[in-house]
PDB file of N, CA and C in Angstrom:
ATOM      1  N   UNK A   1       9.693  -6.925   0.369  1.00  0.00           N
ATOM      2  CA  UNK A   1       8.779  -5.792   0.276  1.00  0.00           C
ATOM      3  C   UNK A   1       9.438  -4.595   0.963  1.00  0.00           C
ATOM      4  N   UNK A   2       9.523  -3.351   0.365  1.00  0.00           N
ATOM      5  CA  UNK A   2       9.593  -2.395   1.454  1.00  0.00           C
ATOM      6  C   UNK A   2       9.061  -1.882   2.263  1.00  0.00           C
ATOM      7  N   UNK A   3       9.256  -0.360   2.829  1.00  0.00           N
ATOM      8  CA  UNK A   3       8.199  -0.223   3.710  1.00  0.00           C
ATOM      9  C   UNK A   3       7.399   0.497   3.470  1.00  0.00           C
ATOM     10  N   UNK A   4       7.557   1.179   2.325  1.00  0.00           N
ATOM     11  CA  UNK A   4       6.397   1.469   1.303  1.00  0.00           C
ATOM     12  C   UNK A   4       5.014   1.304   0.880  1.00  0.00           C
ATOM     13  N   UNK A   5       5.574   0.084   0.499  1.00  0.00           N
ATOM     14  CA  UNK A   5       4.245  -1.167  -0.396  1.00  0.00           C
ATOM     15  C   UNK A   5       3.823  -1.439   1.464  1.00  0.00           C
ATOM     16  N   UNK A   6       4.503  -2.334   2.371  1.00  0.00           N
ATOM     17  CA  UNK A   6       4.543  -2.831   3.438  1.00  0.00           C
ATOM     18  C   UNK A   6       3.550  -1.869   4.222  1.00  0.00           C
ATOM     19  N   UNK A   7       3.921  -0.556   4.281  1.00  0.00           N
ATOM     20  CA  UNK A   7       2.603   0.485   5.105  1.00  0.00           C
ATOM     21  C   UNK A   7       1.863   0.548   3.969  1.00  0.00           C
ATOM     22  N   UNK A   8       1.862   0.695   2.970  1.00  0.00           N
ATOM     23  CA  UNK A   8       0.074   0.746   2.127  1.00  0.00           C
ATOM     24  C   UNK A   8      -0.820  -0.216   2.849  1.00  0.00           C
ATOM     25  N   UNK A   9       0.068  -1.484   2.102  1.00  0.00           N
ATOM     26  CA  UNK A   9      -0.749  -2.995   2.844  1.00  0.00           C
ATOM     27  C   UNK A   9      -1.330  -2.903   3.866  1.00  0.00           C
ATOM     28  N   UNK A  10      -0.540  -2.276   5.307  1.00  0.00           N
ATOM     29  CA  UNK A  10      -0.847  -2.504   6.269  1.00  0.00           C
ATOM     30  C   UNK A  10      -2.524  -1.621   6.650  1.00  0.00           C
ATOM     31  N   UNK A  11      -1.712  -0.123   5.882  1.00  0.00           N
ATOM     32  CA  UNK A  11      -2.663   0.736   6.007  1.00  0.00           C
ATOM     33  C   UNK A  11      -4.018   0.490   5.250  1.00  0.00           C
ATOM     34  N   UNK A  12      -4.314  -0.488   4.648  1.00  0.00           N
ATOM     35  CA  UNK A  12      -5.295  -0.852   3.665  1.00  0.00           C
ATOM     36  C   UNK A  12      -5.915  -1.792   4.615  1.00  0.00           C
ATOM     37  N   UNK A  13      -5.407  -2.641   4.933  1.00  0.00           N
ATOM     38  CA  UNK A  13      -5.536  -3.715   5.878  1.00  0.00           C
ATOM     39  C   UNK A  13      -6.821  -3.407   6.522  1.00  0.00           C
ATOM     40  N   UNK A  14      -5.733  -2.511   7.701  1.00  0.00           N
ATOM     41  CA  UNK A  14      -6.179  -1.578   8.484  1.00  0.00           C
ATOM     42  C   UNK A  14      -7.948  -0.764   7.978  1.00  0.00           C
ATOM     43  N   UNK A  15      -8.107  -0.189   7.616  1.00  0.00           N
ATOM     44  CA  UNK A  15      -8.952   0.382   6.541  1.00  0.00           C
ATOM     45  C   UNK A  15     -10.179  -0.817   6.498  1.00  0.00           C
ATOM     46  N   UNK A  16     -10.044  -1.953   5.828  1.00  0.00           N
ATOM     47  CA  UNK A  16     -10.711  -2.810   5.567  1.00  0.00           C
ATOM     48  C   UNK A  16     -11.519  -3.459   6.502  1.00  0.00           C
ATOM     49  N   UNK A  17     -10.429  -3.728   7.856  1.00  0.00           N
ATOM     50  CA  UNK A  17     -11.315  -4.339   8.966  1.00  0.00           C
ATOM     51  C   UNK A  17     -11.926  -3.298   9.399  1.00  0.00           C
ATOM     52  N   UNK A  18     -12.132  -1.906   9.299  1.00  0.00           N
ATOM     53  CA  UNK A  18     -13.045  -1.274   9.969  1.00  0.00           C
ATOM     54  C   UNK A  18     -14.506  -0.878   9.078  1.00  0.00           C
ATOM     55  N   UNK A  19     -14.442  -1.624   7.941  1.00  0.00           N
ATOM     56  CA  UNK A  19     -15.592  -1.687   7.089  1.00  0.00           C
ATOM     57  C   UNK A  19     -15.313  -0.728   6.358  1.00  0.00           C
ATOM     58  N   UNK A  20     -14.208   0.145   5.707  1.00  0.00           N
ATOM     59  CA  UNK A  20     -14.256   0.532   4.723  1.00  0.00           C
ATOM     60  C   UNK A  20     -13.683  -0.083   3.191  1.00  0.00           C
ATOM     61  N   UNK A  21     -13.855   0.734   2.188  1.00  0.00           N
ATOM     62  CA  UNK A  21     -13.675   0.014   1.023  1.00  0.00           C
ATOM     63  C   UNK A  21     -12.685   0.685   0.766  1.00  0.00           C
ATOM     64  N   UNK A  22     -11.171   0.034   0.224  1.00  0.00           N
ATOM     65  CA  UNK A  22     -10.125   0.542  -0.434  1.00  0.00           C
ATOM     66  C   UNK A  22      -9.621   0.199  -2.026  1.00  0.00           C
ATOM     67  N   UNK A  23      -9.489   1.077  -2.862  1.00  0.00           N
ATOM     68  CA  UNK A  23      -9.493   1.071  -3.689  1.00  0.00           C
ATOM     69  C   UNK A  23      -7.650   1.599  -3.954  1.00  0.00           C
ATOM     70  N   UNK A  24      -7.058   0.669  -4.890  1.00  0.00           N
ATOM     71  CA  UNK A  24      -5.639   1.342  -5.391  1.00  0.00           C
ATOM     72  C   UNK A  24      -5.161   1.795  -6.951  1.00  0.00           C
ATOM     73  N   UNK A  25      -5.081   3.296  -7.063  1.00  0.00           N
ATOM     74  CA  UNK A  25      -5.291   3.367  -8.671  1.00  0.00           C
ATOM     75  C   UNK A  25      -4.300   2.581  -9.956  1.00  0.00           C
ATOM     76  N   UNK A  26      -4.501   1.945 -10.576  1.00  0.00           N
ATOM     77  CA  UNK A  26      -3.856   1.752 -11.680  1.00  0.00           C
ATOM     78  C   UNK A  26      -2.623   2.339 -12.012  1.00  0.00           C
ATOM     79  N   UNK A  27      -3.084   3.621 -12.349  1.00  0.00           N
ATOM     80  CA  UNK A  27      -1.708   4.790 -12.568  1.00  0.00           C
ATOM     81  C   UNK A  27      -0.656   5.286 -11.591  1.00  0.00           C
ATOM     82  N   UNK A  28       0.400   5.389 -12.025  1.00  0.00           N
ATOM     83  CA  UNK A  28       1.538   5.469 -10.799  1.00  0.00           C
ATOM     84  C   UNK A  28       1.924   7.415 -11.210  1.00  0.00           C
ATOM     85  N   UNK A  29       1.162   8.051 -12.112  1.00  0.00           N
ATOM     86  CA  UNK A  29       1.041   9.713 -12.170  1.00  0.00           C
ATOM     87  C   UNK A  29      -0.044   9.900 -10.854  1.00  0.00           C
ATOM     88  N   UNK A  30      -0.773   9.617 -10.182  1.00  0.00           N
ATOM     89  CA  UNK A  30      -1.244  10.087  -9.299  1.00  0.00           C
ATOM     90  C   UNK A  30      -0.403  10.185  -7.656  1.00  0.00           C
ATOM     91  N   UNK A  31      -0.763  11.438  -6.968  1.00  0.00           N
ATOM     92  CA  UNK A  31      -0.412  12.167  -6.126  1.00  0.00           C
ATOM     93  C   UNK A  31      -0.841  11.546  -4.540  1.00  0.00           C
ATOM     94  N   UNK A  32      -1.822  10.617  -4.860  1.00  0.00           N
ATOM     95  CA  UNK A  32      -2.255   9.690  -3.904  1.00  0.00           C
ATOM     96  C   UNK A  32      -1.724   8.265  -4.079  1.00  0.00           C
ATOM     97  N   UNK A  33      -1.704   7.442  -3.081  1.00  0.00           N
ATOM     98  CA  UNK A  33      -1.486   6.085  -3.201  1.00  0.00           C
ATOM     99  C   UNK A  33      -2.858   5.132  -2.633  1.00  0.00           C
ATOM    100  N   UNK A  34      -4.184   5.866  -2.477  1.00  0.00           N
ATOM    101  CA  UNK A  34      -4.773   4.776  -2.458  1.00  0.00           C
ATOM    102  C   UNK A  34      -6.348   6.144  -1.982  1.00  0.00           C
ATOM    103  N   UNK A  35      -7.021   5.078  -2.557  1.00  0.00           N
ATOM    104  CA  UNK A  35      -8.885   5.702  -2.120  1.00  0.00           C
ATOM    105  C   UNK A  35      -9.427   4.764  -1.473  1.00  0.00           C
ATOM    106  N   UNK A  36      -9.948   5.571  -0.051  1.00  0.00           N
ATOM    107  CA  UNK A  36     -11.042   4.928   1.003  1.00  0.00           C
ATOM    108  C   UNK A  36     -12.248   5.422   0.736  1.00  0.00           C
ATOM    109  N   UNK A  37     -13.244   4.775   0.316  1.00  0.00           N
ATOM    110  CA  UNK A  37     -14.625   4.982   0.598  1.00  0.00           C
ATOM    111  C   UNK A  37     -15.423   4.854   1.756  1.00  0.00           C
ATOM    112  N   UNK A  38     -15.592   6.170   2.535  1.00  0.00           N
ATOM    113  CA  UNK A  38     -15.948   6.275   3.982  1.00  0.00           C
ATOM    114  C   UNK A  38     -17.422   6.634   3.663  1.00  0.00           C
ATOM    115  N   UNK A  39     -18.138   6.050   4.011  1.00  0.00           N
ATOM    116  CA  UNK A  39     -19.978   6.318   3.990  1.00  0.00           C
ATOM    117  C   UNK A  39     -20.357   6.735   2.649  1.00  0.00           C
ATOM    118  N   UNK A  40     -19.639   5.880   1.527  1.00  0.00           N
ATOM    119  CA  UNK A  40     -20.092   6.831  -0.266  1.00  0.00           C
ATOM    120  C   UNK A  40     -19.471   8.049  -0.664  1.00  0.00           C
ATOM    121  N   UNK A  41     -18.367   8.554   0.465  1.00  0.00           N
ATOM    122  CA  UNK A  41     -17.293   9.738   0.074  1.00  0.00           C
ATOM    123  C   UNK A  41     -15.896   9.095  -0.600  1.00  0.00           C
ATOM    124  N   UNK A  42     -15.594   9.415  -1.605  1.00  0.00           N
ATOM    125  CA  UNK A  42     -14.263   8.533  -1.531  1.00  0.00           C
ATOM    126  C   UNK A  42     -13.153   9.873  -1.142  1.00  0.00           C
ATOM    127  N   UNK A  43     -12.237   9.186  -0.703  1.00  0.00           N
ATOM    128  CA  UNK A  43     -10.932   9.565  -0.006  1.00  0.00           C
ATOM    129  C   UNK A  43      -9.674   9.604  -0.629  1.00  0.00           C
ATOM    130  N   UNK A  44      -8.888  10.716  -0.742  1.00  0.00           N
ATOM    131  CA  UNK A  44      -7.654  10.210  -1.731  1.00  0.00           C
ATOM    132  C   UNK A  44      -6.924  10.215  -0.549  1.00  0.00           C
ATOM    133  N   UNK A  45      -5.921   9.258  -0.161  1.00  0.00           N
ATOM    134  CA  UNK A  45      -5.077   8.804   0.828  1.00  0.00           C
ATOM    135  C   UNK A  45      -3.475   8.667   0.167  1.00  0.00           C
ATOM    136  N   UNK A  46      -2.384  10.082   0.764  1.00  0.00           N
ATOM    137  CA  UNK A  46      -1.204   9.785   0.295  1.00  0.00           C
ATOM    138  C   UNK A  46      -0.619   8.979   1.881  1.00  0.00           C
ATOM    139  N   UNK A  47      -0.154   7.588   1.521  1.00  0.00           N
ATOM    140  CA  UNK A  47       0.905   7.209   2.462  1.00  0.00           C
ATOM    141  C   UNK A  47       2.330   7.285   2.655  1.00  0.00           C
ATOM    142  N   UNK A  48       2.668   7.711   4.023  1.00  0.00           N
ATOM    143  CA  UNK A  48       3.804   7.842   4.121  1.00  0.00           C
ATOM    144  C   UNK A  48       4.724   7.135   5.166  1.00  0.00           C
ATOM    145  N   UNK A  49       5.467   6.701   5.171  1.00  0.00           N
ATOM    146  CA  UNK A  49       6.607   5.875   6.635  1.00  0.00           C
ATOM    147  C   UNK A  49       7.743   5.952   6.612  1.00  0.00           C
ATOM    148  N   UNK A  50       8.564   5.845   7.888  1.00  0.00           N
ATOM    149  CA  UNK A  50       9.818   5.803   8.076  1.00  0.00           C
ATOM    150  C   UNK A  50       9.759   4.790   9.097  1.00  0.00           C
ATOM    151  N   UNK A  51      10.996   4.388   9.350  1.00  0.00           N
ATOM    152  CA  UNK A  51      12.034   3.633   9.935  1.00  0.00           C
ATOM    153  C   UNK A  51      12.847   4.589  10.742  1.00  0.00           C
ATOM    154  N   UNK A  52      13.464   5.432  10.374  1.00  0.00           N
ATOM    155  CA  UNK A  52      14.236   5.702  10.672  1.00  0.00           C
ATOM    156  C   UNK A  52      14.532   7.014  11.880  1.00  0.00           C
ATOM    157  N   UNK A  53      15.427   6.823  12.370  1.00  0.00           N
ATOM    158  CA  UNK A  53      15.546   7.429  14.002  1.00  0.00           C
ATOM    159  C   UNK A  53      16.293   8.625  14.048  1.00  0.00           C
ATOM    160  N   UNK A  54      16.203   9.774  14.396  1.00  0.00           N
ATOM    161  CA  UNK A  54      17.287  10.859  14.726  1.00  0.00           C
ATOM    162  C   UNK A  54      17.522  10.631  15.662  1.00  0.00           C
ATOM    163  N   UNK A  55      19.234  11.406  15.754  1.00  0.00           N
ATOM    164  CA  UNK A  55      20.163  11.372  17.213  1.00  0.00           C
ATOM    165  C   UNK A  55      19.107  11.966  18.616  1.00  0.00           C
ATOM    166  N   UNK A  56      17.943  12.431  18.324  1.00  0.00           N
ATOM    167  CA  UNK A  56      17.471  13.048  18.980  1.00  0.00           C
ATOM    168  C   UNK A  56      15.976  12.758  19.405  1.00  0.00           C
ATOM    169  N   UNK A  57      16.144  11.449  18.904  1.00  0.00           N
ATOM    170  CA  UNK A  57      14.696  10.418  19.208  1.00  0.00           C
ATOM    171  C   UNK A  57      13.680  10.509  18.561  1.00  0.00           C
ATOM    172  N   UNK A  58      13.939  11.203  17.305  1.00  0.00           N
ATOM    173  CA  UNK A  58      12.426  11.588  16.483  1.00  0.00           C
ATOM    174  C   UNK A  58      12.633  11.401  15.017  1.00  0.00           C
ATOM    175  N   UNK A  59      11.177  11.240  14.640  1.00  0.00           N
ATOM    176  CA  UNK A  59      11.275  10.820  13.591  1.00  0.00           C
ATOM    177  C   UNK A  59      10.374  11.278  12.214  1.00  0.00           C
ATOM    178  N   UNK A  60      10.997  11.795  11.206  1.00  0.00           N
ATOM    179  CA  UNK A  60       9.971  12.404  10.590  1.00  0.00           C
ATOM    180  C   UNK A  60      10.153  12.197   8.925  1.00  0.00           C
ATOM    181  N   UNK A  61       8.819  12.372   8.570  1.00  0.00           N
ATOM    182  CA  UNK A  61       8.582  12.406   6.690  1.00  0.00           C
ATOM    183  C   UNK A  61       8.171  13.469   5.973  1.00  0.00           C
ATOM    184  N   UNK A  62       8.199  13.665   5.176  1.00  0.00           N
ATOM    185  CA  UNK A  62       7.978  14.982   4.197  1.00  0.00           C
ATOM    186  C   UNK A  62       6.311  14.474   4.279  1.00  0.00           C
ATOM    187  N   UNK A  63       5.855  15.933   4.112  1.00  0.00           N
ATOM    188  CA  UNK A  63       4.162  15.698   3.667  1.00  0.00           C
ATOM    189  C   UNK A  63       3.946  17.083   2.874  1.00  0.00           C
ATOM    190  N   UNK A  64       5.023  17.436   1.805  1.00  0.00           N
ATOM    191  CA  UNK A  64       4.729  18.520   1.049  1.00  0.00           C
ATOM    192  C   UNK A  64       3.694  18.248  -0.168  1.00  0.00           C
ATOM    193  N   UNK A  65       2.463  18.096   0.550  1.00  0.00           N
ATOM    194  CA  UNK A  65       1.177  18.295  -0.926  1.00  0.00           C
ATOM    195  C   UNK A  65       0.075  19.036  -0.481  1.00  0.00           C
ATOM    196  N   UNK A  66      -0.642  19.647  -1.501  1.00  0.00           N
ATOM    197  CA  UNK A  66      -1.877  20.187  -1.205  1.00  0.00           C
ATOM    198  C   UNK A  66      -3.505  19.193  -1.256  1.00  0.00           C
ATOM    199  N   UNK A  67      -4.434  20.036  -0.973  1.00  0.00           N
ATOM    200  CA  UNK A  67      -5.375  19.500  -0.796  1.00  0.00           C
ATOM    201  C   UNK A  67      -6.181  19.423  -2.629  1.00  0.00           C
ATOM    202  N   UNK A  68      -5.455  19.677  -3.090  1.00  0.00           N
ATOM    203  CA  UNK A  68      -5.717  19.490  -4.659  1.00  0.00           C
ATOM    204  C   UNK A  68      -5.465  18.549  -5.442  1.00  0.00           C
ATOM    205  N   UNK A  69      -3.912  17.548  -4.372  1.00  0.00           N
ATOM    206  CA  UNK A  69      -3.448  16.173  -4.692  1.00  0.00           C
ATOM    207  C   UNK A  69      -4.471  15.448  -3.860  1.00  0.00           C
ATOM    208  N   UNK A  70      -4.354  15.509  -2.610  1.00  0.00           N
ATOM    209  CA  UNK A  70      -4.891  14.104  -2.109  1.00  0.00           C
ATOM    210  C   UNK A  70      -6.129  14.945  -0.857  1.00  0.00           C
ATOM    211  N   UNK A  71      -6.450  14.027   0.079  1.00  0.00           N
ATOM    212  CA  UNK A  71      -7.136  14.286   0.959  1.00  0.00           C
ATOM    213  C   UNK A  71      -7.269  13.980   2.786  1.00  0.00           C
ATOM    214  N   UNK A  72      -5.963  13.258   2.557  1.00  0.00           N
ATOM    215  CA  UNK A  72      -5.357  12.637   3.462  1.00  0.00           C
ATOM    216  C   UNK A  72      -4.005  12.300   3.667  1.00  0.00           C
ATOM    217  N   UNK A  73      -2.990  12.585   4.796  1.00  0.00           N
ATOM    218  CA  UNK A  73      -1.941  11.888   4.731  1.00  0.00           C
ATOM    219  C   UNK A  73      -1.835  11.012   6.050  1.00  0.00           C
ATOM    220  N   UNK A  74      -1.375   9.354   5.590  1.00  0.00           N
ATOM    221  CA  UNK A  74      -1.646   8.244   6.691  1.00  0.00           C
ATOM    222  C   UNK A  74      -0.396   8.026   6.423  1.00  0.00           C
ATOM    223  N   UNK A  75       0.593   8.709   7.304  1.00  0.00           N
ATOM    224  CA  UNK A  75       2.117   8.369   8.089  1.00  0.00           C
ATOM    225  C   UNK A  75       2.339   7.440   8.804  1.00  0.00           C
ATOM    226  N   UNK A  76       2.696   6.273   9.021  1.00  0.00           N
ATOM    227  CA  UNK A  76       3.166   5.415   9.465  1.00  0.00           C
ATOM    228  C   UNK A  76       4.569   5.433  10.556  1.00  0.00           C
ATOM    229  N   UNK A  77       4.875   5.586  11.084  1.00  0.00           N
ATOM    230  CA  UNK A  77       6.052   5.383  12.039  1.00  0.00           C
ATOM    231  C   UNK A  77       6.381   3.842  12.944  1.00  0.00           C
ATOM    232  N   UNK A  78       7.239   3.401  11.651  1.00  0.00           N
ATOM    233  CA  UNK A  78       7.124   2.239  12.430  1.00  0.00           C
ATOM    234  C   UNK A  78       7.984   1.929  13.434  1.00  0.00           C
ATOM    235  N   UNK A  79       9.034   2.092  13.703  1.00  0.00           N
ATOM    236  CA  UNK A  79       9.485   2.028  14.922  1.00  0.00           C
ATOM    237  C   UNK A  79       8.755   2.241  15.963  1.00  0.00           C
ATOM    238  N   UNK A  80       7.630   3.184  16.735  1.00  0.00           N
ATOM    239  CA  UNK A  80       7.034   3.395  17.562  1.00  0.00           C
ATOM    240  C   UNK A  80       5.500   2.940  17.108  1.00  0.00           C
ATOM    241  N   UNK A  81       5.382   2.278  16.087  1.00  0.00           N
ATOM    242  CA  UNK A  81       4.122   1.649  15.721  1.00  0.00           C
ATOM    243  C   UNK A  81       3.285   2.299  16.019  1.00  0.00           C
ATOM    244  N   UNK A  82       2.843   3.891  15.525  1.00  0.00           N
ATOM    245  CA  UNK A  82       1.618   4.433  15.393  1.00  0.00           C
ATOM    246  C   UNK A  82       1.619   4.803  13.867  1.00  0.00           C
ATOM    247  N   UNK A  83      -0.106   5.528  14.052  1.00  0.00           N
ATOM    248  CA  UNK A  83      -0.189   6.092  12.675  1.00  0.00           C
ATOM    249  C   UNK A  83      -0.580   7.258  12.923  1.00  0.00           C
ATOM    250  N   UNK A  84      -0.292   8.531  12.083  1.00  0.00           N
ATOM    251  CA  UNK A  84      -0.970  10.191  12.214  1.00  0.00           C
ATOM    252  C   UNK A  84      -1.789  10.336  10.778  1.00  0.00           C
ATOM    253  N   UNK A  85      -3.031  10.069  10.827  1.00  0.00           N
ATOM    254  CA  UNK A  85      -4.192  10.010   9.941  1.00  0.00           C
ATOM    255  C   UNK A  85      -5.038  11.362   9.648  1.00  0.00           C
ATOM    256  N   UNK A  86      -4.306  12.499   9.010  1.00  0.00           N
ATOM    257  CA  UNK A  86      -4.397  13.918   9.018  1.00  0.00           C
ATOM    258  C   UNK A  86      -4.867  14.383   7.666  1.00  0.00           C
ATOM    259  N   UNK A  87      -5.919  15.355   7.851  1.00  0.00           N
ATOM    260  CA  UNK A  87      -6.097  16.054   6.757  1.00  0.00           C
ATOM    261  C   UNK A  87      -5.216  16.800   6.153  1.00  0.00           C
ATOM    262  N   UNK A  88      -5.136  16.772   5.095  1.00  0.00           N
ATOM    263  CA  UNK A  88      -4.245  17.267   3.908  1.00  0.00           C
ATOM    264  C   UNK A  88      -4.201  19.067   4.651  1.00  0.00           C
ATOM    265  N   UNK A  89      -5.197  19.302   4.534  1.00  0.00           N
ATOM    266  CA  UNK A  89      -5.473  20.899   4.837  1.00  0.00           C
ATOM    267  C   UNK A  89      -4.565  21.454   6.154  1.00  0.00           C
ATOM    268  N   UNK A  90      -4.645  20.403   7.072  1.00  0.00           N
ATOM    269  CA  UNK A  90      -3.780  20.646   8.369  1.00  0.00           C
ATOM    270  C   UNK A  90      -2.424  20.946   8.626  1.00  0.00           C
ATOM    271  N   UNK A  91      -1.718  20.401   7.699  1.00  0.00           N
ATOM    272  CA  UNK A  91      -0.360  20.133   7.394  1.00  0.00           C
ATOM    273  C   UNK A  91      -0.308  20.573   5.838  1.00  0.00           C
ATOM    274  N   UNK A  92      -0.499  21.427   5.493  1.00  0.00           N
ATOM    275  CA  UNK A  92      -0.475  22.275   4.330  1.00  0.00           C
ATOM    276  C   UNK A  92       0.929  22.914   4.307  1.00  0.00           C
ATOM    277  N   UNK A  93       1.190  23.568   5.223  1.00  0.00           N
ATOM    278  CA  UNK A  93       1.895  24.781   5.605  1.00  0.00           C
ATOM    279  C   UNK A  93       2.934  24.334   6.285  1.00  0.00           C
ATOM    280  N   UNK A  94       3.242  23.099   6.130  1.00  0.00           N
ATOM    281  CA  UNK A  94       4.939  21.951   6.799  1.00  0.00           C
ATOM    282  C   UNK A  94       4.766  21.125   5.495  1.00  0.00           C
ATOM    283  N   UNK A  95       6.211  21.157   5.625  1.00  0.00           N
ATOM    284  CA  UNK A  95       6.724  20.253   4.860  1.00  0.00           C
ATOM    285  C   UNK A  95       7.293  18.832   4.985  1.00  0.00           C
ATOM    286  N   UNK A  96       7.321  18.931   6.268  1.00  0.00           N
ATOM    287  CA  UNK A  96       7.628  17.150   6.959  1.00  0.00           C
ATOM    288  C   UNK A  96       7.032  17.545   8.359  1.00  0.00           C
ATOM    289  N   UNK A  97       6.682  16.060   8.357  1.00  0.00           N
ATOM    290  CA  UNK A  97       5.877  15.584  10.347  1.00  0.00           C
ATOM    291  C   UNK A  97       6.762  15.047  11.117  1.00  0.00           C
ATOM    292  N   UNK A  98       7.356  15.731  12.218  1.00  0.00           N
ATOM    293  CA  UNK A  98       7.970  14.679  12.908  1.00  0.00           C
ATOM    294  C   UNK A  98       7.262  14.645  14.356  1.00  0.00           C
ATOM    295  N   UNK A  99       7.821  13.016  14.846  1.00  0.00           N
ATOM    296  CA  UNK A  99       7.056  13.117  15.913  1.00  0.00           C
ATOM    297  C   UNK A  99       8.595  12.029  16.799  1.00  0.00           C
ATOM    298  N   UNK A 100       8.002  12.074  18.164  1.00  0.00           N
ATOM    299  CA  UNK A 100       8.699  11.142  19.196  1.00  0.00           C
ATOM    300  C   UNK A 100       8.170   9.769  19.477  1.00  0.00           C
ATOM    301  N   UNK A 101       8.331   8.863  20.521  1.00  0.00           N
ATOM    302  CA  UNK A 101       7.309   8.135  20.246  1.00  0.00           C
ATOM    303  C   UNK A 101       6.476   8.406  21.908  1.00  0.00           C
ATOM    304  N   UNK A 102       6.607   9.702  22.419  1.00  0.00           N
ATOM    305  CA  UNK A 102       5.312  10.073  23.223  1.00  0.00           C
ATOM    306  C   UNK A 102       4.222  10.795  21.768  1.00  0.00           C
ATOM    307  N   UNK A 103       4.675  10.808  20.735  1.00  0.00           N
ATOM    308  CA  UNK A 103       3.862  11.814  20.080  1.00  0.00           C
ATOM    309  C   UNK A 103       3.734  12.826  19.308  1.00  0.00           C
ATOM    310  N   UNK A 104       3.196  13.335  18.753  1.00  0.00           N
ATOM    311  CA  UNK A 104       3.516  14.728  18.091  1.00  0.00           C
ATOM    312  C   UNK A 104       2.609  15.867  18.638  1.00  0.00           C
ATOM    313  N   UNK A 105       2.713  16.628  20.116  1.00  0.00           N
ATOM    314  CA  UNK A 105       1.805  17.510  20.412  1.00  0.00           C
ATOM    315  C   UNK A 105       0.802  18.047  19.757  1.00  0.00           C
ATOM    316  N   UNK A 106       1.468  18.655  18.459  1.00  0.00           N
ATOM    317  CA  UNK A 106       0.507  19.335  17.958  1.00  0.00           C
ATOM    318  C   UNK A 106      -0.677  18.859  17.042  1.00  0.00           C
ATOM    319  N   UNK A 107      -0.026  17.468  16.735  1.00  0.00           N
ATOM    320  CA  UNK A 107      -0.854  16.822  15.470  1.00  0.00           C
ATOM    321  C   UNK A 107      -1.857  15.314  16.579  1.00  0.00           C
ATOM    322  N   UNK A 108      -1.553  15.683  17.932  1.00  0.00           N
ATOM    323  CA  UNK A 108      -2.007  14.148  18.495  1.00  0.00           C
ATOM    324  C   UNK A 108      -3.377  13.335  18.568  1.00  0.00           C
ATOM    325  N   UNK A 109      -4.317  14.598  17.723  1.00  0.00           N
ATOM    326  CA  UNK A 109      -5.431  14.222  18.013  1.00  0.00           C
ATOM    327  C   UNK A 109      -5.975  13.344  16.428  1.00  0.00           C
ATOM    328  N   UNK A 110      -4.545  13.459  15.882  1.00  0.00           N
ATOM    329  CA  UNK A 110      -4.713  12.738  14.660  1.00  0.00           C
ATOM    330  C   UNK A 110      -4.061  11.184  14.436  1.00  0.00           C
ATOM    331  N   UNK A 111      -3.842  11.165  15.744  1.00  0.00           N
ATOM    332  CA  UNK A 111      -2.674   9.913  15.845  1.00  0.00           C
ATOM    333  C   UNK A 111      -3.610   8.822  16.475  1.00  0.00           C
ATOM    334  N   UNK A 112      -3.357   7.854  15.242  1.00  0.00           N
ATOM    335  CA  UNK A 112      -4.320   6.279  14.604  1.00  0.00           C
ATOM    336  C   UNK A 112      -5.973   6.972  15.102  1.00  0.00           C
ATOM    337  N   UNK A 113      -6.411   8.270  13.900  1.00  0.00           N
ATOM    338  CA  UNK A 113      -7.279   8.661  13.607  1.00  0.00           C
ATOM    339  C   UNK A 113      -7.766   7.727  12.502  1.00  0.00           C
ATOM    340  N   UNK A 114      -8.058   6.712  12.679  1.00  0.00           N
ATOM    341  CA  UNK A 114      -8.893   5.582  11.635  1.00  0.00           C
ATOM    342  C   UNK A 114     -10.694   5.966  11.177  1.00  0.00           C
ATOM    343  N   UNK A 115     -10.637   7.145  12.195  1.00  0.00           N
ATOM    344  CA  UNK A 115     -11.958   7.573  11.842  1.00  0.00           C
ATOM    345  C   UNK A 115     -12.349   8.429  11.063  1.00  0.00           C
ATOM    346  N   UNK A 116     -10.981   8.782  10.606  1.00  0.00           N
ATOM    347  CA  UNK A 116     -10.634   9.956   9.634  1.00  0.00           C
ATOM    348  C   UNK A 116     -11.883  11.250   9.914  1.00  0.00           C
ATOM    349  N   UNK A 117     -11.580  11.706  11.547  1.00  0.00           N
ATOM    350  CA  UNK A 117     -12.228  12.401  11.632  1.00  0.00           C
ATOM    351  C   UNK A 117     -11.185  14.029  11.795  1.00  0.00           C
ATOM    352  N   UNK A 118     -12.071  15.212  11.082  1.00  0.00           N
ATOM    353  CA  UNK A 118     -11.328  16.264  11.043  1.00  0.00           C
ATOM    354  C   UNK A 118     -11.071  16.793  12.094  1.00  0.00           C
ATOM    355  N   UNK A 119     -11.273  17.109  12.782  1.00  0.00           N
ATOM    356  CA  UNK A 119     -11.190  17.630  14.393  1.00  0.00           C
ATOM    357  C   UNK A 119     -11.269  19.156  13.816  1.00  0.00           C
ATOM    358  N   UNK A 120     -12.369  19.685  13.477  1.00  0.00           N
ATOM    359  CA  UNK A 120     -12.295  21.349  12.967  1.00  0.00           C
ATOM    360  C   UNK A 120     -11.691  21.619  11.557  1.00  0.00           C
ATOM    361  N   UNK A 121     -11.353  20.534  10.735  1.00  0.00           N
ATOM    362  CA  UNK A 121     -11.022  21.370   9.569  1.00  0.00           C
ATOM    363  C   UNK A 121     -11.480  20.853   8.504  1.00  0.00           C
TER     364      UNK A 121
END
């Protein structure tokens, strides 16, 4: 498996034991990789992960989409085993997330946000 399929799974997983419902579309033309149904809202969820380390201890993924593709991006970092569970809208205006594994200052209040709560946006 890669780490692809491997963070969906996980991130679905994840998702499931906290009583939500995940749904994965059929079609591989969509801009999302998976829908959470949080209280009868459904959720378009693009996932994203790396592995991989810069000379400079950080680590980061592209999150170039709008809020017209999806509604969520659930980044994975597995080396430092967190997740940054961010509204699409937040990260509009970057094109990749990187973080350390103290964190990503600016994005931290989104980090293993399973509550997929907006914090203001």
């Amino acid at each position: 498996m890669n780490l692809g399929e491997y963070s969906e799974s996980l991130f679905a997983t994840r998702c499931i034991e906290m009583g939500y419902i995940v749904s994965k579309p059929f079609s591989y033309d969509t801009r999302y990789d998976l829908v959470v149904d949080i209280n009868n809202v459904l959720q378009r969820v693009q996932v994203k992960s790396t592995e991989y380390i810069r000379k400079d201890n950080q680590c980061q993924v592209r999150v170039g989409y709008t809020k017209e593709e999806a509604d969520w991006f659930a980044v994975y970092f597995k080396l430092f085993d967190f997740w940054y569970i961010i509204p699409v809208e937040a990260a509009e205006k970057i094109k990749q997330l990187s973080t350390t594994v103290e964190g990503n200052f600016k994005y931290k209040v989104f980090k293993d946000n399973f509550g997929f709560v907006r914090h203001g946006f």
